[in-house]
Protein backbone atom coordinates (compact mmCIF):
# COMPACT_ATOMS: atom_id res chain seq x y z
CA UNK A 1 -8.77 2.86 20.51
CA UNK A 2 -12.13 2.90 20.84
CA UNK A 3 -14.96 5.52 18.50
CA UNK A 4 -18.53 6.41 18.92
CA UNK A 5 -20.45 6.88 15.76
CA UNK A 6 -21.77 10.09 14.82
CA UNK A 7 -23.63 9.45 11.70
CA UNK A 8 -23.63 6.64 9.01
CA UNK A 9 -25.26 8.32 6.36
CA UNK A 10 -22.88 9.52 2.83
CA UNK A 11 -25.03 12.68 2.93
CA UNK A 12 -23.48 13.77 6.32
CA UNK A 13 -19.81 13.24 4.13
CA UNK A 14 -17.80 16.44 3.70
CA UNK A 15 -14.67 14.47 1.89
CA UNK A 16 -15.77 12.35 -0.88
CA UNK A 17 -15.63 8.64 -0.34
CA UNK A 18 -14.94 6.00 -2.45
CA UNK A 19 -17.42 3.59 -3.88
CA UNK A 20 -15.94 0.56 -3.70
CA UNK A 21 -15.26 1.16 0.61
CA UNK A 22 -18.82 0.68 2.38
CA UNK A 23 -20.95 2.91 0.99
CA UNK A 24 -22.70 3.46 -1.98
CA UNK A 25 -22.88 6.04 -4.61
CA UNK A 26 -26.37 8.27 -3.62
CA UNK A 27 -26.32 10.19 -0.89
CA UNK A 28 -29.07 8.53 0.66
CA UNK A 29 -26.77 5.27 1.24
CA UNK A 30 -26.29 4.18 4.86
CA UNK A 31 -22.79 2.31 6.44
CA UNK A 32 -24.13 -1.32 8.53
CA UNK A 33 -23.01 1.19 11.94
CA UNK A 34 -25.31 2.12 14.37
CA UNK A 35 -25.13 6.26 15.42
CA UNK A 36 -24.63 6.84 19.42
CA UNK A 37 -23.04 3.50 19.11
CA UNK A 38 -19.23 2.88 20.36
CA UNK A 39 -16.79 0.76 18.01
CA UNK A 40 -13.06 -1.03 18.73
CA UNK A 41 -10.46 0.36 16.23
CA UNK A 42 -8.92 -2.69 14.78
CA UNK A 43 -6.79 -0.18 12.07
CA UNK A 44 -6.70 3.10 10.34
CA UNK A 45 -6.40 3.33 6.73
CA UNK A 46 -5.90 6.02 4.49
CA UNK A 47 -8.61 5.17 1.63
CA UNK A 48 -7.20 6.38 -1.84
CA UNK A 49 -6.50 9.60 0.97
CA UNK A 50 -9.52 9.54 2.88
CA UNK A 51 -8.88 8.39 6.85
CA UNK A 52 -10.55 5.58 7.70
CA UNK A 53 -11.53 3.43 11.00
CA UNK A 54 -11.08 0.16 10.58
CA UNK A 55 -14.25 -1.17 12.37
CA UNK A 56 -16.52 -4.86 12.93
CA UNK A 57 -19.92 -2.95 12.16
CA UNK A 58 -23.61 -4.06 13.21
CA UNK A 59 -23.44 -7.12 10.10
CA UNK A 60 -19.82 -8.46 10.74
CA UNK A 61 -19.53 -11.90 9.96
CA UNK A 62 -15.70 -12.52 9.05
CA UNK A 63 -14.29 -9.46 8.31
CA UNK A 64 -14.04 -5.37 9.26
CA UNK A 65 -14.47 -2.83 6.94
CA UNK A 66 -13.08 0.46 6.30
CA UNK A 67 -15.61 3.52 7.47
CA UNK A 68 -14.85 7.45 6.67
CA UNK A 69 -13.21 8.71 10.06
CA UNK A 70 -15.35 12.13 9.76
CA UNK A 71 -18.22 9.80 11.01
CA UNK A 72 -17.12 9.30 14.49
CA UNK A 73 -16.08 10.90 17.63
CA UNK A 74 -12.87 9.47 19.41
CA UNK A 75 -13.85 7.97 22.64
CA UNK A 76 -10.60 6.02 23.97
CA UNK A 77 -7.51 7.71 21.63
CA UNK A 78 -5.01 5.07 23.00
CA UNK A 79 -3.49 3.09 20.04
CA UNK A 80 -3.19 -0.67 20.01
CA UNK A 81 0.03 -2.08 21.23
CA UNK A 82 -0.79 -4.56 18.52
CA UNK A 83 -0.73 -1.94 15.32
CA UNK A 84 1.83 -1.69 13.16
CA UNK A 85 2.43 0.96 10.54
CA UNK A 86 2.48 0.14 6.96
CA UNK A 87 2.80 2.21 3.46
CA UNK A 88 1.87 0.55 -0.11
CA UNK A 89 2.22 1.72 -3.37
CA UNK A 90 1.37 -0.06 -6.44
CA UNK A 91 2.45 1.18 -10.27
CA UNK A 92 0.11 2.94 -11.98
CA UNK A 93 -2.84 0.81 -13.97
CA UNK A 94 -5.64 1.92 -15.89
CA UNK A 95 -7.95 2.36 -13.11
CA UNK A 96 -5.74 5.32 -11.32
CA UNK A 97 -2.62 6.79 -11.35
CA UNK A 98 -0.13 5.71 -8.68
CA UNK A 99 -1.55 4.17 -5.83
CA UNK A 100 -0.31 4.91 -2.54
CA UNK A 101 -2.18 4.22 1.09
CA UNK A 102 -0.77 4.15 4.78
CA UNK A 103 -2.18 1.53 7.14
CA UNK A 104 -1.95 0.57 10.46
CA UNK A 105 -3.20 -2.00 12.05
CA UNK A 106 -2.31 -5.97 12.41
CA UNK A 107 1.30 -7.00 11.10
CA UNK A 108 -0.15 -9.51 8.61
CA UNK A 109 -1.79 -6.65 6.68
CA UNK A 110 0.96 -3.88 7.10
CA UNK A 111 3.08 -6.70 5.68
CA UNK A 112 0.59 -7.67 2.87
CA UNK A 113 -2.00 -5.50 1.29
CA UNK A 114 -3.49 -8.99 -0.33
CA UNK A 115 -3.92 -10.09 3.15
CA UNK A 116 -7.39 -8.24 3.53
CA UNK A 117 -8.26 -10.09 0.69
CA UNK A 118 -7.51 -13.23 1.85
CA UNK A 119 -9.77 -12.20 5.20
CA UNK A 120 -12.36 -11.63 2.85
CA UNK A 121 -12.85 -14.33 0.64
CA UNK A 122 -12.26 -16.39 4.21
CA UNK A 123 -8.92 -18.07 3.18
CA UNK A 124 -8.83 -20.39 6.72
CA UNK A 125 -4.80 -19.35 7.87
CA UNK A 126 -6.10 -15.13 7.24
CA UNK A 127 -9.41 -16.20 9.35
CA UNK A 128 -7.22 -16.79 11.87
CA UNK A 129 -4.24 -14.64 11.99
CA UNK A 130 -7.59 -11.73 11.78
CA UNK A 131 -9.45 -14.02 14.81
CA UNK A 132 -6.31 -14.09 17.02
CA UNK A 133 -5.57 -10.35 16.62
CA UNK A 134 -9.81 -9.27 17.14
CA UNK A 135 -9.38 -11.16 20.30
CA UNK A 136 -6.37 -9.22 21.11
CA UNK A 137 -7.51 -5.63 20.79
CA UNK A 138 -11.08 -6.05 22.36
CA UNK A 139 -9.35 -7.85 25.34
CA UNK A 140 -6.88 -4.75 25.24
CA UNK A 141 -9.85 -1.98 24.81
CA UNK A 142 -11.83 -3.77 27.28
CA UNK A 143 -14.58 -3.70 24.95
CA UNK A 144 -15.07 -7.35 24.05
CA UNK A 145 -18.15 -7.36 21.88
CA UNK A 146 -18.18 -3.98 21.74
CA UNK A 147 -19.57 -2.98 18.36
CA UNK A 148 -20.96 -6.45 17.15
């Protein structure tokens, strides 16, 4: 799957986004994507509800982020043979009531919410499960590079 971006500015938001996913609070605040510019799909997550492409943006180093689907066009709608579909729900904690999200996207992750985590920080065996599947995807897209 394959997306072209339309905007990367939180003004052009309809749905509220969170804070903590990629962009900041003002509406000024831009996402690290370029507009006109077409992106791989590596997942889609639901963000606390809010659909999300799971994209390498302009300053990927070792990770993707999570960027509000409203902000892109589909391009290429054909889904990964690599996704997989995942649902998590945590209890509820003083930060929100019950958490629930749908993912899909690499088995490691639909098997393990921490496993993002573990991408992030740059935990070497999650750097390379993530490395392995990128490879996979862009080489299935035939967009290798494609958004980096």
């Amino acid at each position: 799957m394959r997306v072209r971006c339309l905007s990367n500015r939180r003004a052009d938001l309809t749905t509220p986004w969170p804070p903590t996913f990629g962009i900041g609070a003002p509406p000024d605040l831009q996402t690290d994507l370029e507009p006109g510019k077409e992106y791989v799909v590596f997942g889609l997550w639901w963000v606390e509800g809010v659909p999300a492409y799971v994209l390498a943006g302009e300053h990927y180093s070792r990770y993707p982020k999570p960027y509000p689907a409203e902000l892109f066009a589909v391009t290429d709608s054909r889904p990964s043979v690599h996704w997989r579909v995942g649902h998590w729900s945590w209890p509820a904690s003083a930060r929100c009531a019950i958490r629930s999200e749908v993912f899909i996207g690499p088995e490691a992750w639909v098997a393990d919410p921490g496993w993002y985590e573990l991408v992030v920080d740059g935990e070497p065996s999650a750097q390379r499960v993530w490395g392995q599947y990128k490879r996979l995807v862009e080489e299935e897209s035939g967009s290798a590079g494609v958004g980096q």
